[in-house]
PDB file of N, CA and C in Angstrom:
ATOM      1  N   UNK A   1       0.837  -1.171   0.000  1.00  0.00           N
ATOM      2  CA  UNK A   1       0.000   0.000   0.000  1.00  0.00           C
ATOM      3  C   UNK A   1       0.889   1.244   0.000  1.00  0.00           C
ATOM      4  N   UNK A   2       0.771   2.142  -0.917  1.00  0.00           N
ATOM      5  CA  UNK A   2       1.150   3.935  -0.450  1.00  0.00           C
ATOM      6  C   UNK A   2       0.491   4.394   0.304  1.00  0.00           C
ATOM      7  N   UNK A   3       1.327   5.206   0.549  1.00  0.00           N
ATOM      8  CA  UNK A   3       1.005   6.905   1.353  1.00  0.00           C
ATOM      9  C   UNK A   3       1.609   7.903   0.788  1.00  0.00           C
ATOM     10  N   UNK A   4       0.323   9.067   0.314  1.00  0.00           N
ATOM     11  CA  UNK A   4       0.587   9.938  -0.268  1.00  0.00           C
ATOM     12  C   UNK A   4       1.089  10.955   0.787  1.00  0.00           C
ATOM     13  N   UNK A   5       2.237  11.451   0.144  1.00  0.00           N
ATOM     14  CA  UNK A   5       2.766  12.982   0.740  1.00  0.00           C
ATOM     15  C   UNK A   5       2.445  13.852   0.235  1.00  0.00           C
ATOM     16  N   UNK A   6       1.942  15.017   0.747  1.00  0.00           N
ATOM     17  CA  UNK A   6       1.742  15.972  -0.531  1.00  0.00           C
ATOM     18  C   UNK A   6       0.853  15.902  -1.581  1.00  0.00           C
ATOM     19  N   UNK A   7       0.307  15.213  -1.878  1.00  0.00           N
ATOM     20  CA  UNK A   7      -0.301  14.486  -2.854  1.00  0.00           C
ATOM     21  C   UNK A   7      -0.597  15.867  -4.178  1.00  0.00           C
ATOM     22  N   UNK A   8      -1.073  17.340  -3.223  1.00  0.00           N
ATOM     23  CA  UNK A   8      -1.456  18.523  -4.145  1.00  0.00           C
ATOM     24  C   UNK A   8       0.047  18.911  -4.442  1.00  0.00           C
ATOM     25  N   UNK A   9       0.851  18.439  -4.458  1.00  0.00           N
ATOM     26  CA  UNK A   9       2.389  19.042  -4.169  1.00  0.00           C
ATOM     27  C   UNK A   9       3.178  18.404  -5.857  1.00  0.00           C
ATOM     28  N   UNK A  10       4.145  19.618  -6.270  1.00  0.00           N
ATOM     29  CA  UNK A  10       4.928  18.797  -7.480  1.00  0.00           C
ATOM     30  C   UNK A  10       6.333  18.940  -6.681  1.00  0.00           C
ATOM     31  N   UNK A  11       6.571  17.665  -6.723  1.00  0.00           N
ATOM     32  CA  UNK A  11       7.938  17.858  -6.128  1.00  0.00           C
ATOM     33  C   UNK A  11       8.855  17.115  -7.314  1.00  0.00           C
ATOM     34  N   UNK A  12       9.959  18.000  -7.534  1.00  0.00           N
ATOM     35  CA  UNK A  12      10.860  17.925  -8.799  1.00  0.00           C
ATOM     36  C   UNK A  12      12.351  18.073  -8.601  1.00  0.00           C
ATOM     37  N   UNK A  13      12.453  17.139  -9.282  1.00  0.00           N
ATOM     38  CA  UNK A  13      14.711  16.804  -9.282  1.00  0.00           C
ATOM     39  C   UNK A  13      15.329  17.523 -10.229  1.00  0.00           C
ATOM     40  N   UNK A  14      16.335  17.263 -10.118  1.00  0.00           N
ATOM     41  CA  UNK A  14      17.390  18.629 -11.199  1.00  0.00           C
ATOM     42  C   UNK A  14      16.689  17.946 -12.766  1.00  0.00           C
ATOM     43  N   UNK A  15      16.427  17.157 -12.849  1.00  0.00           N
ATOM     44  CA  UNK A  15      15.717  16.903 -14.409  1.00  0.00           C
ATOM     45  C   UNK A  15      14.505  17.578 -14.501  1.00  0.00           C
ATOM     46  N   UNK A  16      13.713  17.677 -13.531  1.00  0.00           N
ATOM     47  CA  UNK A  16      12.645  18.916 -13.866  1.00  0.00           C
ATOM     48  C   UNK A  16      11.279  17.893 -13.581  1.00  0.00           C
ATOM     49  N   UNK A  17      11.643  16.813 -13.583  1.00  0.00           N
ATOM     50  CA  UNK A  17       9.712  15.651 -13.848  1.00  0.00           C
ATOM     51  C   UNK A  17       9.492  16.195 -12.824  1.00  0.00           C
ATOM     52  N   UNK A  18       8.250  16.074 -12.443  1.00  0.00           N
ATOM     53  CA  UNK A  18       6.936  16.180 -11.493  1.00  0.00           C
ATOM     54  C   UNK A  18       6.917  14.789 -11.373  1.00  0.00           C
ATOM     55  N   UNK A  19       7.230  14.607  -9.614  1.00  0.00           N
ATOM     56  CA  UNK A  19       6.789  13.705  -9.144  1.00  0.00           C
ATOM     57  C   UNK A  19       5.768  13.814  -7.768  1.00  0.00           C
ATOM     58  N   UNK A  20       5.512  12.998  -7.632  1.00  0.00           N
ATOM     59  CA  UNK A  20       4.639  12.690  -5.917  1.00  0.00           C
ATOM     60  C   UNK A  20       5.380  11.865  -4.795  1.00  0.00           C
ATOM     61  N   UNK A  21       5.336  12.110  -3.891  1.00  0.00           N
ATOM     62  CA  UNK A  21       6.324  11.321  -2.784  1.00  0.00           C
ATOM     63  C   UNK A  21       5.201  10.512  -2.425  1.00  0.00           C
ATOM     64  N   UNK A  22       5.267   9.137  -1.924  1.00  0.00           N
ATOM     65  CA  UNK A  22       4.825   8.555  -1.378  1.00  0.00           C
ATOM     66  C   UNK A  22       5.807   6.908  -0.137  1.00  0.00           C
ATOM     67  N   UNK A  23       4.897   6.948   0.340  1.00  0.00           N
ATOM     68  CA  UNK A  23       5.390   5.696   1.389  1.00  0.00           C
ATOM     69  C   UNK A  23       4.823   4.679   0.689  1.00  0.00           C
ATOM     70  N   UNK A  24       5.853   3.460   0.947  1.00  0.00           N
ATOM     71  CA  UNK A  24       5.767   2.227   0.081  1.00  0.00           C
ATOM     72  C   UNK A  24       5.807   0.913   1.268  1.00  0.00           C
ATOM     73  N   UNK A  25       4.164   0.659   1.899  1.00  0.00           N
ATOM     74  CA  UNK A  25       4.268  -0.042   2.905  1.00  0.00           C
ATOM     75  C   UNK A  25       4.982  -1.191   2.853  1.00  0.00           C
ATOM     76  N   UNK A  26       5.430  -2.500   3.874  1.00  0.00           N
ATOM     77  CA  UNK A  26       6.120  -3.713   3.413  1.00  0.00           C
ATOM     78  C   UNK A  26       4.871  -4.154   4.070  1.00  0.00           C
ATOM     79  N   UNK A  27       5.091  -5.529   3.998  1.00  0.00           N
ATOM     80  CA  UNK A  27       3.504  -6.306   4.095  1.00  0.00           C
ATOM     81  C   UNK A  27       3.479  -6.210   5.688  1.00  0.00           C
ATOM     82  N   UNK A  28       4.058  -5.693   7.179  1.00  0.00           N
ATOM     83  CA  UNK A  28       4.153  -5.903   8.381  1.00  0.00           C
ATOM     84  C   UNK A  28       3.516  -3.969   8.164  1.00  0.00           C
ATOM     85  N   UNK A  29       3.274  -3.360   7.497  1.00  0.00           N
ATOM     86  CA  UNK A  29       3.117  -1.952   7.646  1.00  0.00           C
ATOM     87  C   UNK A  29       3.347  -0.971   8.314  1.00  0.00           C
ATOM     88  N   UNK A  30       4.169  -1.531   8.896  1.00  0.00           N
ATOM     89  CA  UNK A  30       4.816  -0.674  10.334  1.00  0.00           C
ATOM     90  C   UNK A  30       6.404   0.101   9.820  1.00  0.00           C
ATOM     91  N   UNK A  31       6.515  -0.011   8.294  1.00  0.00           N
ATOM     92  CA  UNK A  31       7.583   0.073   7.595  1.00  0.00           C
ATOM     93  C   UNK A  31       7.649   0.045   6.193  1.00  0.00           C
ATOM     94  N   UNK A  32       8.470   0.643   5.877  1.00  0.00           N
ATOM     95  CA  UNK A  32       8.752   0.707   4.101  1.00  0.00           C
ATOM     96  C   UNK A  32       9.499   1.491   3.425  1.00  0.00           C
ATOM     97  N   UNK A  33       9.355   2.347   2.763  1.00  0.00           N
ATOM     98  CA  UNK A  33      10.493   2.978   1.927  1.00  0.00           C
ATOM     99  C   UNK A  33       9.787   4.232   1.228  1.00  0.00           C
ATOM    100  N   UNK A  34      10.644   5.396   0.821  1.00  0.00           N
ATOM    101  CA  UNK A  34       9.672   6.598   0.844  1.00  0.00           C
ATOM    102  C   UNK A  34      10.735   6.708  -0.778  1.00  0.00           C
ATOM    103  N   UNK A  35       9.873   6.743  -1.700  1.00  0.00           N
ATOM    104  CA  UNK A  35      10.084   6.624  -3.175  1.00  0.00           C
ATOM    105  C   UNK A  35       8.719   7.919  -3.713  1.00  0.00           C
ATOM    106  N   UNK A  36       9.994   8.349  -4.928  1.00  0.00           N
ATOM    107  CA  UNK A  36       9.095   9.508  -5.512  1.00  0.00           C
ATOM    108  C   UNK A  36       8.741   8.866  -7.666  1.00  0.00           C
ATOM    109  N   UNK A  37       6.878   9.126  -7.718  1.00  0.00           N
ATOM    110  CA  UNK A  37       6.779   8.637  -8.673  1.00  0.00           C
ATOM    111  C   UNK A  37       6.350   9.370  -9.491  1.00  0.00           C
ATOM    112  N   UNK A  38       6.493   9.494 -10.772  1.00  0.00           N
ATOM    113  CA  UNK A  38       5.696  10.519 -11.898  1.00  0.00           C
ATOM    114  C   UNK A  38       4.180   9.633 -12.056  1.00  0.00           C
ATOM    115  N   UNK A  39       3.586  10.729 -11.390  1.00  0.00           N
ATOM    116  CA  UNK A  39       1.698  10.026 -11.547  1.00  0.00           C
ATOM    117  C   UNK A  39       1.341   9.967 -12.637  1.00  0.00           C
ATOM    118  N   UNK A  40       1.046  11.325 -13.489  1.00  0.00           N
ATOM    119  CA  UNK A  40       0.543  11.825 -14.361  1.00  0.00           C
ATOM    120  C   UNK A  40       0.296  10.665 -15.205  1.00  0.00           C
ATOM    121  N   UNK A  41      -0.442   9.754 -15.520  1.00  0.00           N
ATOM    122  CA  UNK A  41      -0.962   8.743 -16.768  1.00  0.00           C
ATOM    123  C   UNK A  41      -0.954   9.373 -17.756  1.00  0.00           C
ATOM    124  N   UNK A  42      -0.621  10.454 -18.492  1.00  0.00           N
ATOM    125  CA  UNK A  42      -0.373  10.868 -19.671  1.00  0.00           C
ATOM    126  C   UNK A  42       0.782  11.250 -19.893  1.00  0.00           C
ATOM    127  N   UNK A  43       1.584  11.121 -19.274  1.00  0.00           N
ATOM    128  CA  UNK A  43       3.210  10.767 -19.416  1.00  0.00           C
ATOM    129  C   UNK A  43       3.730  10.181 -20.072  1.00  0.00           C
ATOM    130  N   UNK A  44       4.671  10.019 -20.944  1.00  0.00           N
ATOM    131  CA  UNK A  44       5.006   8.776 -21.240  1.00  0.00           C
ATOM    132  C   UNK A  44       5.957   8.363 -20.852  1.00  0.00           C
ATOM    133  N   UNK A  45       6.400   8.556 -19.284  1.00  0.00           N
ATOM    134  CA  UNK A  45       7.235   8.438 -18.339  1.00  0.00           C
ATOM    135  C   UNK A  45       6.473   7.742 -17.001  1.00  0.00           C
ATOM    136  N   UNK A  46       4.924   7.786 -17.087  1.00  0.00           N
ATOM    137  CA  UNK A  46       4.115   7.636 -16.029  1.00  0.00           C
ATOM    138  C   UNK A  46       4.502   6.245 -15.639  1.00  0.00           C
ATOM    139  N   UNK A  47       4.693   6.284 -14.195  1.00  0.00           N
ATOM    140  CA  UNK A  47       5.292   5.282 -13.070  1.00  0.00           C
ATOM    141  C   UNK A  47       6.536   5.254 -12.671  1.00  0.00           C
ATOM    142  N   UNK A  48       7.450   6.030 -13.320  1.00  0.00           N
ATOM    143  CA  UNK A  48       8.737   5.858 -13.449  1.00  0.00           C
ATOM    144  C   UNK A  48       8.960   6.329 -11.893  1.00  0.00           C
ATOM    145  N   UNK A  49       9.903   5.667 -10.926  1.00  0.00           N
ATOM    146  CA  UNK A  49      10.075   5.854  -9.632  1.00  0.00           C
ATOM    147  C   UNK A  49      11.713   5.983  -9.135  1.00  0.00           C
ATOM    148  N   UNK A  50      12.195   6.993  -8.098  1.00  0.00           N
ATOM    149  CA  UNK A  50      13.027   6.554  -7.879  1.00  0.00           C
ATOM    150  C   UNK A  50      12.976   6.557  -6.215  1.00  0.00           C
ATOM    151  N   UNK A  51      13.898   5.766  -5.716  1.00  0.00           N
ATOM    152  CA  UNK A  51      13.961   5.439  -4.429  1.00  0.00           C
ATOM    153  C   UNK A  51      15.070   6.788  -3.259  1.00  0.00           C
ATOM    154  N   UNK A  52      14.047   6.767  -2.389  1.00  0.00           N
ATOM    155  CA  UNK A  52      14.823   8.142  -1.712  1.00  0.00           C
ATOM    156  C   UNK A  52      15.153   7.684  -0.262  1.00  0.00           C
ATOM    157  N   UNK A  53      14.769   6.645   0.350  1.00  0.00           N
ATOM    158  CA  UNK A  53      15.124   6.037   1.396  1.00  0.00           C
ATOM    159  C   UNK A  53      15.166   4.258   1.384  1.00  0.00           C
ATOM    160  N   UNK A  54      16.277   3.891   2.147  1.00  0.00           N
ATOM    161  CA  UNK A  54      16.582   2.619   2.342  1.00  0.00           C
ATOM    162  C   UNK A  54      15.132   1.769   2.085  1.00  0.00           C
ATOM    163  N   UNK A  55      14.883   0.855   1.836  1.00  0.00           N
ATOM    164  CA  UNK A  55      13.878  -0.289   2.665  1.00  0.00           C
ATOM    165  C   UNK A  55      13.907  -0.470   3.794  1.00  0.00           C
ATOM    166  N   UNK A  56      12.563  -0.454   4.745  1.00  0.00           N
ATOM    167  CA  UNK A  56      12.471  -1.054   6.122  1.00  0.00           C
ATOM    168  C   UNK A  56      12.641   0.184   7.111  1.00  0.00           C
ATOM    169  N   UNK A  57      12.552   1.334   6.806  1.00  0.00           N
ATOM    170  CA  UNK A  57      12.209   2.708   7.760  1.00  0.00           C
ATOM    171  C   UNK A  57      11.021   2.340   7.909  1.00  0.00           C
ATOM    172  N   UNK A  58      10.724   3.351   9.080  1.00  0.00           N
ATOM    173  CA  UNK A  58       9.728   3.579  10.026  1.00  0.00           C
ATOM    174  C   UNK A  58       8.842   4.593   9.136  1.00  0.00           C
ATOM    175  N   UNK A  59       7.397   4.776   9.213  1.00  0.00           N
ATOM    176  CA  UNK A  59       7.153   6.253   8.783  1.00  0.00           C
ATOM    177  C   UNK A  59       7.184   6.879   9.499  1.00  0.00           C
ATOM    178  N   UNK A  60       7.173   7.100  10.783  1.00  0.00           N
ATOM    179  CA  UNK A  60       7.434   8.551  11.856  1.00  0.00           C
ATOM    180  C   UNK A  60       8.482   8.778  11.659  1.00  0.00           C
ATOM    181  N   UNK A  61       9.825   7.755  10.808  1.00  0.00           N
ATOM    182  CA  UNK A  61      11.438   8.437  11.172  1.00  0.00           C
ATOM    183  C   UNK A  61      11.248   8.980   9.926  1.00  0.00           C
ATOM    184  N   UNK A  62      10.477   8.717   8.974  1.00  0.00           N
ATOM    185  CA  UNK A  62      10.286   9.551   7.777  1.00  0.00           C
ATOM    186  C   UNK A  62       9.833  10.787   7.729  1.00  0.00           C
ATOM    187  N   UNK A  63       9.050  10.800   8.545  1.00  0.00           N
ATOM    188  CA  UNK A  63       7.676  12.127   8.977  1.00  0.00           C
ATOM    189  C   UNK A  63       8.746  13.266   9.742  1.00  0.00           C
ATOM    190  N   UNK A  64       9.489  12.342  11.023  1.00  0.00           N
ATOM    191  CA  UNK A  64      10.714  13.419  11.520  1.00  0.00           C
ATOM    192  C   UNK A  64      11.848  14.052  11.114  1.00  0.00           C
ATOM    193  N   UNK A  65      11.746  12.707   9.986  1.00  0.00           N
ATOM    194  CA  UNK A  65      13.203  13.468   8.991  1.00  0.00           C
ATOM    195  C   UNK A  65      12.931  15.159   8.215  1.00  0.00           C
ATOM    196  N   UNK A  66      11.563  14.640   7.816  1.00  0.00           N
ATOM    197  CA  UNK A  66      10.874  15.820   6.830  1.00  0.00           C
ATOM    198  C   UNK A  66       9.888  16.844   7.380  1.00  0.00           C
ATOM    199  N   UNK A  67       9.997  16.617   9.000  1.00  0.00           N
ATOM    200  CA  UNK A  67       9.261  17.709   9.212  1.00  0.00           C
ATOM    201  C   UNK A  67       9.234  19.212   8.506  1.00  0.00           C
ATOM    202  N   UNK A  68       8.580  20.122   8.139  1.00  0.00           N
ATOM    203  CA  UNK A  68       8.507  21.148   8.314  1.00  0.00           C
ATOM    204  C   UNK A  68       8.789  21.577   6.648  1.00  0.00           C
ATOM    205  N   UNK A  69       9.133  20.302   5.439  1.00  0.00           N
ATOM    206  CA  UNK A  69       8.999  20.272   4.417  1.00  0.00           C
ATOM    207  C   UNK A  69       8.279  21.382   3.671  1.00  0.00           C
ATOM    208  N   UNK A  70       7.408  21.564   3.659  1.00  0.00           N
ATOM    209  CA  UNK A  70       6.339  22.427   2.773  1.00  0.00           C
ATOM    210  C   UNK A  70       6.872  23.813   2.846  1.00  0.00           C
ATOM    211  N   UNK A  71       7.872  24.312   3.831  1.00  0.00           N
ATOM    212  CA  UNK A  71       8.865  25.509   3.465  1.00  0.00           C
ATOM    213  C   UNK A  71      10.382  25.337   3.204  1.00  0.00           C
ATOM    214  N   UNK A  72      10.995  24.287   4.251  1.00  0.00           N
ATOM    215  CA  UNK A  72      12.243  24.060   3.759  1.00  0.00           C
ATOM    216  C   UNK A  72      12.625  23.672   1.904  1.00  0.00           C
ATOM    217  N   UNK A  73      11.682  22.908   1.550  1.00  0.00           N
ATOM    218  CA  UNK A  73      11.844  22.399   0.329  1.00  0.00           C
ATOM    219  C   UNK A  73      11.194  23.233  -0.780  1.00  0.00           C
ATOM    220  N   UNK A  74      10.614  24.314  -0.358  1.00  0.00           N
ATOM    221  CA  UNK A  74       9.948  25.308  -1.560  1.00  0.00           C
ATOM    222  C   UNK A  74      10.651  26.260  -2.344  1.00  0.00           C
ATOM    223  N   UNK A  75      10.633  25.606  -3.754  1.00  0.00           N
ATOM    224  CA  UNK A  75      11.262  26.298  -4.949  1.00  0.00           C
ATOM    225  C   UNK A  75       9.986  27.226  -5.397  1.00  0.00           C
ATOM    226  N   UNK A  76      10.034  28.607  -6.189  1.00  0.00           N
ATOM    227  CA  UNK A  76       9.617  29.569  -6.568  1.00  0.00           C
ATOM    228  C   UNK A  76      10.118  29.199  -7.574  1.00  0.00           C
ATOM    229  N   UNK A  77       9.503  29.638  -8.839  1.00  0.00           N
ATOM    230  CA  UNK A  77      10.085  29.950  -9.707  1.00  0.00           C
ATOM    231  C   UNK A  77       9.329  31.874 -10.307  1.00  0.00           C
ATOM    232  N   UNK A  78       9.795  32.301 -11.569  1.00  0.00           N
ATOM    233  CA  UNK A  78      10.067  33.438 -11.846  1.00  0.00           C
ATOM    234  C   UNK A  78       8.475  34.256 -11.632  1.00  0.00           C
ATOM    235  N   UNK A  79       7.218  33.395 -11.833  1.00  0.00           N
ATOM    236  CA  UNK A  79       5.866  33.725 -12.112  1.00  0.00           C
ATOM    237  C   UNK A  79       4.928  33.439 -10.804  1.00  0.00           C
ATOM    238  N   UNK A  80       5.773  32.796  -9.658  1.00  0.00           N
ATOM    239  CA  UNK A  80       5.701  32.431  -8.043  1.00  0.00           C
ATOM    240  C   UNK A  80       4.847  30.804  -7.845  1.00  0.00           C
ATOM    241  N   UNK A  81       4.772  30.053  -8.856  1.00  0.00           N
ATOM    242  CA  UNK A  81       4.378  28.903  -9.104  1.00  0.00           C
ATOM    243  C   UNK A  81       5.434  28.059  -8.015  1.00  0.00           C
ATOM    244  N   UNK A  82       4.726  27.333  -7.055  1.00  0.00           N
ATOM    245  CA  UNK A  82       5.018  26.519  -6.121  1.00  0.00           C
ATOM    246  C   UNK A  82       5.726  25.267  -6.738  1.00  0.00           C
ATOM    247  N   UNK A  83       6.510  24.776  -6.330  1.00  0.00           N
ATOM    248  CA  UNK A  83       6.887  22.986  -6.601  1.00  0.00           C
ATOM    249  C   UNK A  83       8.453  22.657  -5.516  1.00  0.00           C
ATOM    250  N   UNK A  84       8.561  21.450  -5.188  1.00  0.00           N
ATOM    251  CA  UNK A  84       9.171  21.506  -4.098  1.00  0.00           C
ATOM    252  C   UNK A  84      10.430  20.569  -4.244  1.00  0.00           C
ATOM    253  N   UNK A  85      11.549  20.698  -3.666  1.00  0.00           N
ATOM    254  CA  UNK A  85      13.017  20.142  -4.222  1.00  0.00           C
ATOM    255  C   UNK A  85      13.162  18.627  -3.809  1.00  0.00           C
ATOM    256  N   UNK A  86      13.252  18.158  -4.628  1.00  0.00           N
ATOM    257  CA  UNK A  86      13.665  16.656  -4.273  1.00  0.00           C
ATOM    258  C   UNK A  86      15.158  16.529  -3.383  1.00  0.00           C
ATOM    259  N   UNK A  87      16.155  17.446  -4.268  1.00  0.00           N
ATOM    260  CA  UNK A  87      17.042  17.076  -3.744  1.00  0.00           C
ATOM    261  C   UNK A  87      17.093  17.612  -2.759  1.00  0.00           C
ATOM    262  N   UNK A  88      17.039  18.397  -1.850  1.00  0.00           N
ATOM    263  CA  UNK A  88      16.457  18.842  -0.535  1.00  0.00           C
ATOM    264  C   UNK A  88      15.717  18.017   0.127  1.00  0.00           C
ATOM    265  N   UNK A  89      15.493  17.163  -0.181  1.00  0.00           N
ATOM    266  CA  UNK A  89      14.685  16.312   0.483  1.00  0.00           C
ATOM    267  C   UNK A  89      15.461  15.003   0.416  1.00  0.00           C
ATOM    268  N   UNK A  90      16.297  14.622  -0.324  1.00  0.00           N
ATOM    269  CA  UNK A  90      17.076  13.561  -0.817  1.00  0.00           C
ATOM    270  C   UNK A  90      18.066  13.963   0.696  1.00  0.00           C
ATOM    271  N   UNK A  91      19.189  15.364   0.475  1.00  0.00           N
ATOM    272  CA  UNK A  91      19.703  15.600   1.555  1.00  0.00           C
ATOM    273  C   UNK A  91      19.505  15.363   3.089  1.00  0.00           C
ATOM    274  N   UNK A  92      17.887  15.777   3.542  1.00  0.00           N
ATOM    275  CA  UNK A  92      17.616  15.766   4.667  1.00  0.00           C
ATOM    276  C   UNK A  92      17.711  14.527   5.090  1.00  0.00           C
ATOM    277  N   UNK A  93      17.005  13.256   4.159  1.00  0.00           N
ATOM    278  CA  UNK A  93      16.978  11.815   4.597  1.00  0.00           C
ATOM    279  C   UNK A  93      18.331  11.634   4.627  1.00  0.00           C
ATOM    280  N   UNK A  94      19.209  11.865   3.854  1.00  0.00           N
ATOM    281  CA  UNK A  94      20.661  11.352   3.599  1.00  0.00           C
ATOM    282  C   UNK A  94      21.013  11.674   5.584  1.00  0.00           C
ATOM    283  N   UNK A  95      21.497  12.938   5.704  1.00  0.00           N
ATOM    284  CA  UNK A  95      21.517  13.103   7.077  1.00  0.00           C
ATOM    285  C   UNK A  95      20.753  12.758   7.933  1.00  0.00           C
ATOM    286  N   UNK A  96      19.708  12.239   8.398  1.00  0.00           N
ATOM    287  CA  UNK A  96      18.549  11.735   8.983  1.00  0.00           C
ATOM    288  C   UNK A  96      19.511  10.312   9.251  1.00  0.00           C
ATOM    289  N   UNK A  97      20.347   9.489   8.241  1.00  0.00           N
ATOM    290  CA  UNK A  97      20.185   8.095   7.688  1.00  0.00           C
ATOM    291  C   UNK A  97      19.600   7.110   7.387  1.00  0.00           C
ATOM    292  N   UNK A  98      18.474   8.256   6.641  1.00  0.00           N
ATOM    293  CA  UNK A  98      17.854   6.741   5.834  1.00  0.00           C
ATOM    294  C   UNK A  98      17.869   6.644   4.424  1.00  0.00           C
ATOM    295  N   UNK A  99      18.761   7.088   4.211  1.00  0.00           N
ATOM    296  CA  UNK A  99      18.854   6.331   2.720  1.00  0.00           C
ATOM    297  C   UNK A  99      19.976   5.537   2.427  1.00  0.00           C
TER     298      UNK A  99
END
């Protein structure tokens, strides 16, 4: 099962896709892995995923890693259109250690 982060949120890597963060339960659900995917079904990239934390985290050590996200990770661009940094978010888990 996922868990959506953000779900209204584009969160984007130095390549530019729009992805969605989500939690990637393991079958004990008390755990899993926090991977970012291009939703959009009219993609022709749609599903493409990459992995941003180990297998087998907690989601609260996920939730604590990323507290406070929705400003630390907010890119502007020139017209004030919201979307939010992966790699900023890649970083925080990196230091956290979970990836």
């Amino acid at each position: 099962m996922d868990i959506d982060f953000g779900l209204a949120w584009q969160f984007v890597d130095l390549d530019g896709r729009p992805r969605q963060l989500r939690f990637r339960t393991e079958s004990t659900g008390d755990t899993g892995q926090l991977v970012a995917v291009i939703a959009d079904p009219h993609r022709p990239d749609a599903g493409d995923t990459v992995t941003l934390t180990r297998p087998g985290v907690g989601l609260d050590t996920v939730e604590a890693a990323l507290d406070g996200w929705q400003q630390w990770a907010t890119i502007l661009d020139d017209h004030g259109a919201r979307s939010l940094s992966l790699a900023e978010i890649r970083r925080r888990l990196h230091t956290a250690g979970l990836a």
